[in-house]
C-alpha atoms as a PDB file:
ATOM      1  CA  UNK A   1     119.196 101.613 110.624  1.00  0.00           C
ATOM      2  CA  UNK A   2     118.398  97.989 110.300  1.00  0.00           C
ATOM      3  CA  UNK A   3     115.158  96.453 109.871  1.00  0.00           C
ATOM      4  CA  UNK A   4     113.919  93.698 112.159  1.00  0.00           C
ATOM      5  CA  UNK A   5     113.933  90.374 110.326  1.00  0.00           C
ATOM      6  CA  UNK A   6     109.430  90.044 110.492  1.00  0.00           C
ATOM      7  CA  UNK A   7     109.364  94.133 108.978  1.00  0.00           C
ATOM      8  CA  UNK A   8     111.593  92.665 106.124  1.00  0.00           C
ATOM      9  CA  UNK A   9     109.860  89.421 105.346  1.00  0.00           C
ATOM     10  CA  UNK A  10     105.972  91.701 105.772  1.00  0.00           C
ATOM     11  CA  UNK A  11     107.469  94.137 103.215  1.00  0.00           C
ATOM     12  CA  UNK A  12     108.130  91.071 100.979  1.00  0.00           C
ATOM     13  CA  UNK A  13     104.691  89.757 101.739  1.00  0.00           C
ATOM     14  CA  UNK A  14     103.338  92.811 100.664  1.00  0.00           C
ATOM     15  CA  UNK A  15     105.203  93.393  97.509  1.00  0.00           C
ATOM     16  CA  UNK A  16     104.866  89.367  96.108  1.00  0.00           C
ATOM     17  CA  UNK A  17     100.980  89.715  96.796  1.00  0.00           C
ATOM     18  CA  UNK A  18     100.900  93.191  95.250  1.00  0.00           C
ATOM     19  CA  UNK A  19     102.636  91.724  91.987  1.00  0.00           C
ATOM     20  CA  UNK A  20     100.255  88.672  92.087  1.00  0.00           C
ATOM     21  CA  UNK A  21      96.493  88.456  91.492  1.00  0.00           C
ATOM     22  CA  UNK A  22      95.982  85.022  92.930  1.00  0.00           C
ATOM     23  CA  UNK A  23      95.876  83.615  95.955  1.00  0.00           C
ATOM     24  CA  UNK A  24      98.757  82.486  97.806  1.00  0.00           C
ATOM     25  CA  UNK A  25      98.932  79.790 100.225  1.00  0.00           C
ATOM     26  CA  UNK A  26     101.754  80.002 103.367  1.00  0.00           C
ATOM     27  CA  UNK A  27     103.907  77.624 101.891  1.00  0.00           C
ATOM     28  CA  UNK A  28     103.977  78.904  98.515  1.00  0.00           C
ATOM     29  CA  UNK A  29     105.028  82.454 100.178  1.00  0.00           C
ATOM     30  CA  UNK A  30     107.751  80.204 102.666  1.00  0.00           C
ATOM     31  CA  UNK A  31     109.210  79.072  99.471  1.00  0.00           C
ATOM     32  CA  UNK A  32     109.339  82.185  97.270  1.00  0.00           C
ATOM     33  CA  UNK A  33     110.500  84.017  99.922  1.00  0.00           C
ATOM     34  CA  UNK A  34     112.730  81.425 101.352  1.00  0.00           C
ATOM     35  CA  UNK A  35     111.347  82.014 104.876  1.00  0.00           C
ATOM     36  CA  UNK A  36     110.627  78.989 107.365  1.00  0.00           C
ATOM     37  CA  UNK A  37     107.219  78.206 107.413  1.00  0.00           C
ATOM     38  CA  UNK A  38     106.597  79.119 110.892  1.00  0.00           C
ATOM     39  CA  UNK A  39     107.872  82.565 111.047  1.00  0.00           C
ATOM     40  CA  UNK A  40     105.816  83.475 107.984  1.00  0.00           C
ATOM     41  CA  UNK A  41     102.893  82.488 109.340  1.00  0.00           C
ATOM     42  CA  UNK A  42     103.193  84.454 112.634  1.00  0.00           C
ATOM     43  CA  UNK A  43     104.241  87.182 110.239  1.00  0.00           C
ATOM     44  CA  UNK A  44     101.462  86.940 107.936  1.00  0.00           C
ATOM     45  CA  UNK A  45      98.941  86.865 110.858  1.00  0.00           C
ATOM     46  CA  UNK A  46      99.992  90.186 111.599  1.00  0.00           C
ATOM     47  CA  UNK A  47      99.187  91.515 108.132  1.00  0.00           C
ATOM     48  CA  UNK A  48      96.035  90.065 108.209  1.00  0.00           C
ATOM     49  CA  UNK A  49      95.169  92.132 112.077  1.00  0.00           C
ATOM     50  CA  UNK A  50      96.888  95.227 110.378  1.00  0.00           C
ATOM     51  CA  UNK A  51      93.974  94.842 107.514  1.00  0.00           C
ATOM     52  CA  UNK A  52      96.980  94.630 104.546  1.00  0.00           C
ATOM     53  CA  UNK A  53      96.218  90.934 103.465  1.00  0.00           C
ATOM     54  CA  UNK A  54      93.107  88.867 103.663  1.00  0.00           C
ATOM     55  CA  UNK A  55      92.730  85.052 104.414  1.00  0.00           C
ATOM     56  CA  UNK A  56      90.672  82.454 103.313  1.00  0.00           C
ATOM     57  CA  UNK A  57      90.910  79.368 105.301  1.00  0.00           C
ATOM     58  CA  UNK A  58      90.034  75.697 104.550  1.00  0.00           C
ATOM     59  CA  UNK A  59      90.878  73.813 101.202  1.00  0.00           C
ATOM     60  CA  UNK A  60      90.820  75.832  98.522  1.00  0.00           C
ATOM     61  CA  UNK A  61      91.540  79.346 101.138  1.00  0.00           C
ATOM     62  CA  UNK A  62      94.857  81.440 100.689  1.00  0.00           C
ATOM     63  CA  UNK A  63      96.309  84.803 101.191  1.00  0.00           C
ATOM     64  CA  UNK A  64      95.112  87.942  98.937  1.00  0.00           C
ATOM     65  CA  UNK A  65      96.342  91.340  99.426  1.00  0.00           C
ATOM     66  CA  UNK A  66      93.573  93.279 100.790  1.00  0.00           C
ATOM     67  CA  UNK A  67      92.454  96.501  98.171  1.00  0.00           C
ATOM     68  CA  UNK A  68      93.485  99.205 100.726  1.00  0.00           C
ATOM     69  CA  UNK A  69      97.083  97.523 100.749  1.00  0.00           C
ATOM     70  CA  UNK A  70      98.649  98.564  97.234  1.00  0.00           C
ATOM     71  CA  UNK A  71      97.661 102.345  98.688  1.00  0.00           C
ATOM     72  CA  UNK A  72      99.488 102.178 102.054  1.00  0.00           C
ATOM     73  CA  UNK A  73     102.967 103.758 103.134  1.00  0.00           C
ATOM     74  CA  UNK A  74     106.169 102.144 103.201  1.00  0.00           C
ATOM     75  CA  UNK A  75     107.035 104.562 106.120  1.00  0.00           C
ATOM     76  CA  UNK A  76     103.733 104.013 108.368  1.00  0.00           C
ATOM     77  CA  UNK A  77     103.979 100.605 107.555  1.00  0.00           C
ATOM     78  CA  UNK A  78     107.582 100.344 109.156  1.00  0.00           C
ATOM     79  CA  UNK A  79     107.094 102.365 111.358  1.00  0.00           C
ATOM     80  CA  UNK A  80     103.992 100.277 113.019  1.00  0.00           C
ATOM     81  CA  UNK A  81     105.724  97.020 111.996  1.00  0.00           C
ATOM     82  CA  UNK A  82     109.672  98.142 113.750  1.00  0.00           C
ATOM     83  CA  UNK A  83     107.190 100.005 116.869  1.00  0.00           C
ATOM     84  CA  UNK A  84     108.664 102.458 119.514  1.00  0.00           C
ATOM     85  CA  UNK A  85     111.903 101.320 119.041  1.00  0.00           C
ATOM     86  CA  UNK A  86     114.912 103.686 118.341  1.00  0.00           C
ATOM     87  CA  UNK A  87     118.186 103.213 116.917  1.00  0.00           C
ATOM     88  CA  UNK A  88     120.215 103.370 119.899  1.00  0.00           C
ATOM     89  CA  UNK A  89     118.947 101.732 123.443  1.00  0.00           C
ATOM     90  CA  UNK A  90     120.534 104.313 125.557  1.00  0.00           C
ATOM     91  CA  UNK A  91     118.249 102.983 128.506  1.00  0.00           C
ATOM     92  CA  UNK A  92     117.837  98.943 128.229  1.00  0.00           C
ATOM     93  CA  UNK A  93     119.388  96.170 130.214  1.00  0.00           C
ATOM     94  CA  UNK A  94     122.573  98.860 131.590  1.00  0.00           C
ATOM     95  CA  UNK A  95     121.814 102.544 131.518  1.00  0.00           C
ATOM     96  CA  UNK A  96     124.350 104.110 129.367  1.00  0.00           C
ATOM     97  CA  UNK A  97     126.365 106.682 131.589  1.00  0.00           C
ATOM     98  CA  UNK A  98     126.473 109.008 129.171  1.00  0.00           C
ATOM     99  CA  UNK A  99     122.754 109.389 129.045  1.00  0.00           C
ATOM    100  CA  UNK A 100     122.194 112.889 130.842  1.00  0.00           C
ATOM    101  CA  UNK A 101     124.710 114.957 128.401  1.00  0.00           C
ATOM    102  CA  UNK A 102     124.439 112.695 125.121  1.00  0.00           C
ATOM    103  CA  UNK A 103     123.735 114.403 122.279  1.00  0.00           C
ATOM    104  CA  UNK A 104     124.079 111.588 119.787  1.00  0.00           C
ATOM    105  CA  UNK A 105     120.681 110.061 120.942  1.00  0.00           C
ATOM    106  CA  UNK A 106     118.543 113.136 119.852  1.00  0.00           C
ATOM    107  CA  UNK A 107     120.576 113.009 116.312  1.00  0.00           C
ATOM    108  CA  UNK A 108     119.662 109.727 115.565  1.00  0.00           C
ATOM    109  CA  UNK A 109     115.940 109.918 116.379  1.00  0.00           C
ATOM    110  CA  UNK A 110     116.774 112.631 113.571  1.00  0.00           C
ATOM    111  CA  UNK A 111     117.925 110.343 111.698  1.00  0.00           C
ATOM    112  CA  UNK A 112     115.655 107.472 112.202  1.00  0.00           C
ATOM    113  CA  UNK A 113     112.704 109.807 111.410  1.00  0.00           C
ATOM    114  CA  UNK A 114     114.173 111.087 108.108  1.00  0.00           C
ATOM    115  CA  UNK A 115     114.609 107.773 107.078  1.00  0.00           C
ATOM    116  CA  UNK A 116     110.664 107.145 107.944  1.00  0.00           C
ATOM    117  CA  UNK A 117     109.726 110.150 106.190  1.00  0.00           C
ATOM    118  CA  UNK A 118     111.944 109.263 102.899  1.00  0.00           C
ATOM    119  CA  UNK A 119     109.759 106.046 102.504  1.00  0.00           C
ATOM    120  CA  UNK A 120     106.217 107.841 103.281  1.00  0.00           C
ATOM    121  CA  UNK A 121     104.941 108.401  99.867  1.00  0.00           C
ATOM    122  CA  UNK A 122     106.231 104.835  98.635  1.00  0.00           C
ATOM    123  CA  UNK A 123     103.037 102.816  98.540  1.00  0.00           C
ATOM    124  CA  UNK A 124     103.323  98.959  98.011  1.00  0.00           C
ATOM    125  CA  UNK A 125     102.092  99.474  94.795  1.00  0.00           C
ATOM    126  CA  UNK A 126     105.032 101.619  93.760  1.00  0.00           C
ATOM    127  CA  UNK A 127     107.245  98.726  95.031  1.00  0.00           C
ATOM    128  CA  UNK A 128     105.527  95.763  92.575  1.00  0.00           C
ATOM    129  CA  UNK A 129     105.802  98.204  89.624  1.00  0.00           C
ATOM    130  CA  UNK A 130     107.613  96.962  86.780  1.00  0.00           C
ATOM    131  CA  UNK A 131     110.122  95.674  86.114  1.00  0.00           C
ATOM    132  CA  UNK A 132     110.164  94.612  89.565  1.00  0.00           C
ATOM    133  CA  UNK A 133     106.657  93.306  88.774  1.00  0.00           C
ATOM    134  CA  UNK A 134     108.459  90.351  86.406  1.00  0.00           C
ATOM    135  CA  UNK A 135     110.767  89.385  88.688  1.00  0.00           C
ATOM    136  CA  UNK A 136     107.925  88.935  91.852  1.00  0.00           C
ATOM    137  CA  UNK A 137     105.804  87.129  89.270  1.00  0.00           C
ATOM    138  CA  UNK A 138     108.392  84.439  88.508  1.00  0.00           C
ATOM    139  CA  UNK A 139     109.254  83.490  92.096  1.00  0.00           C
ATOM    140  CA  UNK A 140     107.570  80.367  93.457  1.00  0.00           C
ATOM    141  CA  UNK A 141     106.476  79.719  89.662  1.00  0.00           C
ATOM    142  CA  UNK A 142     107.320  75.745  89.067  1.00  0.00           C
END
């Protein structure tokens, strides 16, 4: 299973803020994370509706990660962040043929859900522990 490119650069988010106690602004996140400006922000808005960061506008505003955050699941959080979407599209633009006897699709949604269920009691805390912690605290550091 692959994660889609704004679950990867949220889980970031998460992690970098979690390490972090001050505020972070979009472009110091676009450079530490070496993610284009734009696609961060759309990303970070996201966090914000999903109540894992908070944002302070104007001047001297920023991004904090919200209290609740360093408590929540890697799993839920992937699996609200990736949505309804499985591993295999066995019914998107063509129908695969093989649809009505294929017993590969019901494996992977196996699959797909052990893989959520491995990352449920991760919390973002657990992922800015040290050492990682040193390493998230040095990045964007000039």
């Amino acid at each position: 299973m692959r994660l889609n490119r704004s679950t990867d650069i949220s889980l970031r988010i998460l992690m970098l803020g979690a390490a972090r106690d001050d505020r972070l602004t979009i472009d110091d996140l676009a450079e530490a994370l070496v993610v284009p400006r734009h696609h961060l922000a759309k990303v970070v808005q996201r966090l914000q509706h999903l109540g894992l960061l908070a944002t302070v506008r104007g001047r001297s505003g920023g991004i904090r990660l919200a209290a609740t955050a360093h408590s929540a699941s890697i799993g839920g959080l992937v699996r609200e962040l990736e949505g309804e979407t499985e591993v295999a599209d066995c019914e998107g633009e063509r129908v695969c043929p093989l649809s009505q006897a294929c017993r590969l699709r019901g494996a992977l949604r196996l699959a797909q859900e052990a893989f959520y269920t491995t990352l449920d009691p991760i919390t973002v805390g657990d992922l800015s522990a040290s050492p990682t912690r040193q390493v998230l605290l040095n990045l964007g550091r000039r």
